[in-house]
N, C-alpha and C. Protein backbone atom coordinates (compact mmCIF):
# COMPACT_ATOMS: atom_id res chain seq x y z
N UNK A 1 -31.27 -46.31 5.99
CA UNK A 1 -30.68 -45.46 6.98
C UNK A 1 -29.63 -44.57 6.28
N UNK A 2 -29.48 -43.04 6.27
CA UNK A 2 -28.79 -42.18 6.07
C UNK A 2 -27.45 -42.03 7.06
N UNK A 3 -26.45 -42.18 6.17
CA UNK A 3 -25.16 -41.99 7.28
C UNK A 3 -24.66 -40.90 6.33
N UNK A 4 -24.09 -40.11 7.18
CA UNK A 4 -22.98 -39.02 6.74
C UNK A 4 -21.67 -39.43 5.98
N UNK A 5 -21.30 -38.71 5.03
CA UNK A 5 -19.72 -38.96 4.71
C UNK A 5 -18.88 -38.75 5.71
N UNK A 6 -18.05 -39.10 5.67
CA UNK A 6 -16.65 -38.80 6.65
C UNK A 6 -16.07 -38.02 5.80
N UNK A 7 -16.16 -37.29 4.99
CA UNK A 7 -15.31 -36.49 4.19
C UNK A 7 -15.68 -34.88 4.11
N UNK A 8 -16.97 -35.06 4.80
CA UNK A 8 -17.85 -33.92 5.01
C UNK A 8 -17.15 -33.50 6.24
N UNK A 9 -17.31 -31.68 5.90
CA UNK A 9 -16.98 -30.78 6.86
C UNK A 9 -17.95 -30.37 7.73
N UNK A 10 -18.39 -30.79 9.35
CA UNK A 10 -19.42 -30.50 9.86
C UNK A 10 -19.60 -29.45 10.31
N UNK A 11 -21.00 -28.76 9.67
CA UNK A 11 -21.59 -27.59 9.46
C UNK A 11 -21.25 -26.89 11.07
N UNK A 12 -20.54 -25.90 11.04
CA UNK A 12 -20.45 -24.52 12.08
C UNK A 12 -21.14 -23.24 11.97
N UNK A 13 -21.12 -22.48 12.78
CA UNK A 13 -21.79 -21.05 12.73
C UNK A 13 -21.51 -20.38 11.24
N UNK A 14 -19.66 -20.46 11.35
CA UNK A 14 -19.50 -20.02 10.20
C UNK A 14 -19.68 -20.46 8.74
N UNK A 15 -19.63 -21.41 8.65
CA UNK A 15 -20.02 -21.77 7.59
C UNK A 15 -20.89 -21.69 6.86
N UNK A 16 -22.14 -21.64 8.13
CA UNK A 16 -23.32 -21.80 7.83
C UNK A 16 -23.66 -20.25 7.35
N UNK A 17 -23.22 -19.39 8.06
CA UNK A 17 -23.20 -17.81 7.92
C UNK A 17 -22.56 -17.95 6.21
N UNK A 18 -21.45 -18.14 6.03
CA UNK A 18 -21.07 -18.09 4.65
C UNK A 18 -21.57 -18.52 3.86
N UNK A 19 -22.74 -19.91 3.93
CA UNK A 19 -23.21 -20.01 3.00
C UNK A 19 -24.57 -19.75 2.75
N UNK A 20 -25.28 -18.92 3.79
CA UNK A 20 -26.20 -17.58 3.57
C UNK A 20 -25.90 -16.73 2.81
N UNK A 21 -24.66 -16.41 2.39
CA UNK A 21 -24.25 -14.95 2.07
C UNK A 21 -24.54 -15.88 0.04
N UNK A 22 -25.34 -14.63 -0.62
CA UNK A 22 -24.76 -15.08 -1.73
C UNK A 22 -23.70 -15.18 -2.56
N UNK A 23 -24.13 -15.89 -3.94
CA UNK A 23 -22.61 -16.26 -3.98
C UNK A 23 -21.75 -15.31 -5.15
N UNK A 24 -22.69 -14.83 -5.45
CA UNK A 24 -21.77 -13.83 -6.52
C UNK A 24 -20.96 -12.42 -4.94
N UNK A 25 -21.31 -12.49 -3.77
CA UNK A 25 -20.13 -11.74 -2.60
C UNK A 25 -19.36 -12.62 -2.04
N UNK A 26 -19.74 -13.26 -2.22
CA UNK A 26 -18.63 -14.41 -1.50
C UNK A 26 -16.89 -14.08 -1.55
N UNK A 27 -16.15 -14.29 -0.97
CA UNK A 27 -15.05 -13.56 -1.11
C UNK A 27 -14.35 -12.18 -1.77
N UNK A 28 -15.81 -11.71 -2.09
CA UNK A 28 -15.22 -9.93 -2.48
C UNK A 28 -14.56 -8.98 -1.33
N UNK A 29 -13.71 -8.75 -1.88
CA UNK A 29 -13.54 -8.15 -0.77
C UNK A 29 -13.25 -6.55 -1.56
N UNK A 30 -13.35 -5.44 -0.67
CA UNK A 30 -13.60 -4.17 -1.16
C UNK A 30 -12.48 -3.11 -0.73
N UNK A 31 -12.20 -2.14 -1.89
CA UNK A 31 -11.22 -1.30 -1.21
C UNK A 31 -11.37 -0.66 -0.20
N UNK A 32 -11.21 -0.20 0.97
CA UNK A 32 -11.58 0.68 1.59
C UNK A 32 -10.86 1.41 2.22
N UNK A 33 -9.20 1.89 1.96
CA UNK A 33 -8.56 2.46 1.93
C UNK A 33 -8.79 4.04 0.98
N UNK A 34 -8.80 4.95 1.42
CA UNK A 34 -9.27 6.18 0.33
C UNK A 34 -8.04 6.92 0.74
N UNK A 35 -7.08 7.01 -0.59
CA UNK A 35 -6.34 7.77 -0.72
C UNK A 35 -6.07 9.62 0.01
N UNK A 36 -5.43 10.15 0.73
CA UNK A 36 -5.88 11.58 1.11
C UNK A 36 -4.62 12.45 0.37
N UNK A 37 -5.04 12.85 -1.39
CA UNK A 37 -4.08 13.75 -2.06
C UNK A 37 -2.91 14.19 -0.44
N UNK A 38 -2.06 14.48 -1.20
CA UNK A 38 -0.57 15.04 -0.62
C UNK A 38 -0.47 16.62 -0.90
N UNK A 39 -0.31 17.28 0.49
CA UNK A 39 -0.14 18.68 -0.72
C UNK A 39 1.25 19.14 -0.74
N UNK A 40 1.04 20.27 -1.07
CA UNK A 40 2.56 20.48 -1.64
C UNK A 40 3.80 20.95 -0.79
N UNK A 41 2.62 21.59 -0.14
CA UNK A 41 3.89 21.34 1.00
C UNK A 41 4.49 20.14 2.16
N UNK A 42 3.71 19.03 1.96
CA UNK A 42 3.87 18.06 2.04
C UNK A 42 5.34 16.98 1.45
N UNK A 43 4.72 17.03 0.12
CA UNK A 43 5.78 16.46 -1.00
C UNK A 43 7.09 17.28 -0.95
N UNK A 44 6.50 19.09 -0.54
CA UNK A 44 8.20 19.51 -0.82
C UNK A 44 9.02 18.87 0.81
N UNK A 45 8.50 18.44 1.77
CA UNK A 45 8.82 18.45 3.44
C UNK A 45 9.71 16.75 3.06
N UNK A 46 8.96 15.72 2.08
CA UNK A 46 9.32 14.81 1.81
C UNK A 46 10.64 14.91 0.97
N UNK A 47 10.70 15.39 -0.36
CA UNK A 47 11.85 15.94 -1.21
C UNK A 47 13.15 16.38 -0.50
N UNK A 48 13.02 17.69 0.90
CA UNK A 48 14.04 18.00 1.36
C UNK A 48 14.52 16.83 2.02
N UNK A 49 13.71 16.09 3.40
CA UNK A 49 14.26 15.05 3.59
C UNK A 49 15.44 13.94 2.44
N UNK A 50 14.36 13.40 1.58
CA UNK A 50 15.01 12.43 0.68
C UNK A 50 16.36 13.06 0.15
N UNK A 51 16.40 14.27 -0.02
CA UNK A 51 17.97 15.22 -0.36
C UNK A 51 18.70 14.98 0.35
N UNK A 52 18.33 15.19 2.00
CA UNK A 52 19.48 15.03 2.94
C UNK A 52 20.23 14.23 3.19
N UNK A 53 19.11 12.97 2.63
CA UNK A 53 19.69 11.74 3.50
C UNK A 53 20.54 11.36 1.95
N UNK A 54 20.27 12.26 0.83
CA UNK A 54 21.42 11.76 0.08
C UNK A 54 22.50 12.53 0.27
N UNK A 55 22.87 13.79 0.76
CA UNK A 55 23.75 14.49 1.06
C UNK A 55 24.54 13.72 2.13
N UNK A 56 23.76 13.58 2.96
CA UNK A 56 24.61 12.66 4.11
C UNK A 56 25.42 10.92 4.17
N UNK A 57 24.41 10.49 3.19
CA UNK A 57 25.30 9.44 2.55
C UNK A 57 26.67 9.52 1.71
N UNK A 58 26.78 11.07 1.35
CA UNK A 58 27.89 11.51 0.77
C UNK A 58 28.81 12.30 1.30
N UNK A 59 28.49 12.40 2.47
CA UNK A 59 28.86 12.67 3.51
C UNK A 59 29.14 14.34 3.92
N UNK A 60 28.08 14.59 3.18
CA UNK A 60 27.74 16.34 3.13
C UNK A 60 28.84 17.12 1.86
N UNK A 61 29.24 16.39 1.08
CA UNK A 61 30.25 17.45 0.05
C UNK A 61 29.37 18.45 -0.84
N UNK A 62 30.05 19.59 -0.52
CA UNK A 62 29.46 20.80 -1.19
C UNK A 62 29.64 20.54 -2.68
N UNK A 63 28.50 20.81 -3.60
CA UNK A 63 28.68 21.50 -4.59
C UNK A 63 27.78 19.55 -5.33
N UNK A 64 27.13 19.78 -4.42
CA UNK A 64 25.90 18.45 -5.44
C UNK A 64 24.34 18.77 -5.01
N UNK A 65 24.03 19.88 -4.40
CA UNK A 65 22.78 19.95 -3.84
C UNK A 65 21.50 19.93 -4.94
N UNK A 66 22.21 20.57 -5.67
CA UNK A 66 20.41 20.31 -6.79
C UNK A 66 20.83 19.04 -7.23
N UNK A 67 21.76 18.52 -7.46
CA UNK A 67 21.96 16.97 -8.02
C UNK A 67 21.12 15.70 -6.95
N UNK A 68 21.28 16.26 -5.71
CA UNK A 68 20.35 15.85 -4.27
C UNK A 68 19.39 15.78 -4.69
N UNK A 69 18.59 17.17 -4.54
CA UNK A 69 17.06 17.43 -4.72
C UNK A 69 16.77 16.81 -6.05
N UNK A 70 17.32 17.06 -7.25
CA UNK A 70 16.53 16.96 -8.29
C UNK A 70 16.08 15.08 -8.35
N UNK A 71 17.20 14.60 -7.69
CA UNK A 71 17.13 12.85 -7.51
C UNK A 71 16.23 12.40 -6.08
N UNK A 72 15.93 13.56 -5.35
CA UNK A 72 15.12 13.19 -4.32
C UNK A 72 13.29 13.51 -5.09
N UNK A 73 13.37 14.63 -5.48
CA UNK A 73 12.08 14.96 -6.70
C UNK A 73 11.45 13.59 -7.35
N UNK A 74 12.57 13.03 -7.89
CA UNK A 74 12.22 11.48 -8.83
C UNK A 74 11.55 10.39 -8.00
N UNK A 75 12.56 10.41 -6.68
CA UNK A 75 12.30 9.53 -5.83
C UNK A 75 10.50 9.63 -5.21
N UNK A 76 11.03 10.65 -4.63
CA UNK A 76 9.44 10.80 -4.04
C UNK A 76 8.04 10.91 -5.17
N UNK A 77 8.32 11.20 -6.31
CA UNK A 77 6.98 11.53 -7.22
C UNK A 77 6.63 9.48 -7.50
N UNK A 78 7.79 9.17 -7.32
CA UNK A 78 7.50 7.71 -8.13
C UNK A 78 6.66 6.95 -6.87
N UNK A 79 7.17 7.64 -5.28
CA UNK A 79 6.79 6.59 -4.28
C UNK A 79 5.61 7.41 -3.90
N UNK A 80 5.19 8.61 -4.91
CA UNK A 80 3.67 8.67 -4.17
C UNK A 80 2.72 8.30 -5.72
N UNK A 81 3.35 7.89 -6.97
CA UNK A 81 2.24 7.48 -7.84
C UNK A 81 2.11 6.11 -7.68
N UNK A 82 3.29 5.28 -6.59
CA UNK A 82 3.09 3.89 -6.49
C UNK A 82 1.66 3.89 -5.03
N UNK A 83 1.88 4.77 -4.20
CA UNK A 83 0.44 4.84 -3.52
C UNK A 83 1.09 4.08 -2.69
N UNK A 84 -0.13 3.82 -1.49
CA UNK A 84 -0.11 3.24 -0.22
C UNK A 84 0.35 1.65 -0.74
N UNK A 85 1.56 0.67 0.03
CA UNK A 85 1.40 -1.02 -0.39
C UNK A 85 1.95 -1.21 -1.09
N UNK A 86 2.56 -0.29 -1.87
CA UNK A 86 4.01 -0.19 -3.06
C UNK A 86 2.69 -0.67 -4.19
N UNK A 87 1.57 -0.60 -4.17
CA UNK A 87 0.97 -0.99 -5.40
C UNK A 87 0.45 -0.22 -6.81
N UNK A 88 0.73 0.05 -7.82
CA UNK A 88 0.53 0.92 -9.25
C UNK A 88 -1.04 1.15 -9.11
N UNK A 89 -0.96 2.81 -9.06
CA UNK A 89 -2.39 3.05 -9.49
C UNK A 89 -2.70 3.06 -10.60
């Protein structure tokens, strides 16, 4: 007489579905996020922002504005080559 383990996981839909699937897909999973380039007037709409909000943290004093932009420029080029997820393309 055949008895089952007790240690055995009894077979469900899914399982059974998963282990139809072969096994070299088995947990692949695929990008499917597709990047949509930035254009430039985009990045510059981002840049002025990121300026302001450093101007305003400084509480608007004249005579740092390209020191703003040129540190908002850095900012934003780095947070669009890091891509969507903060992750390195």
């Amino acid at each position: 007489m055949a008895t089952r383990r007790t240690d055995e996981t009894p077979a469900t839909a899914e399982t059974r579905a998963r282990s139809a699937q072969p096994r070299g897909t088995r947990g692949v999973r695929t990008k499917s996020t597709q990047r949509t380039p930035v254009t430039a007037e985009h990045r510059r709409a981002m840049i002025a922002e990121a300026a302001y909000l450093r101007a305003e943290r400084r509480g608007f004093a004249p005579g740092h504005e390209t020191e703003d932009w040129l540190a908002a420029e850095v900012e934003v080029d780095a947070l669009l080559k890091l891509g969507p997820g903060g992750a390195a393309q």
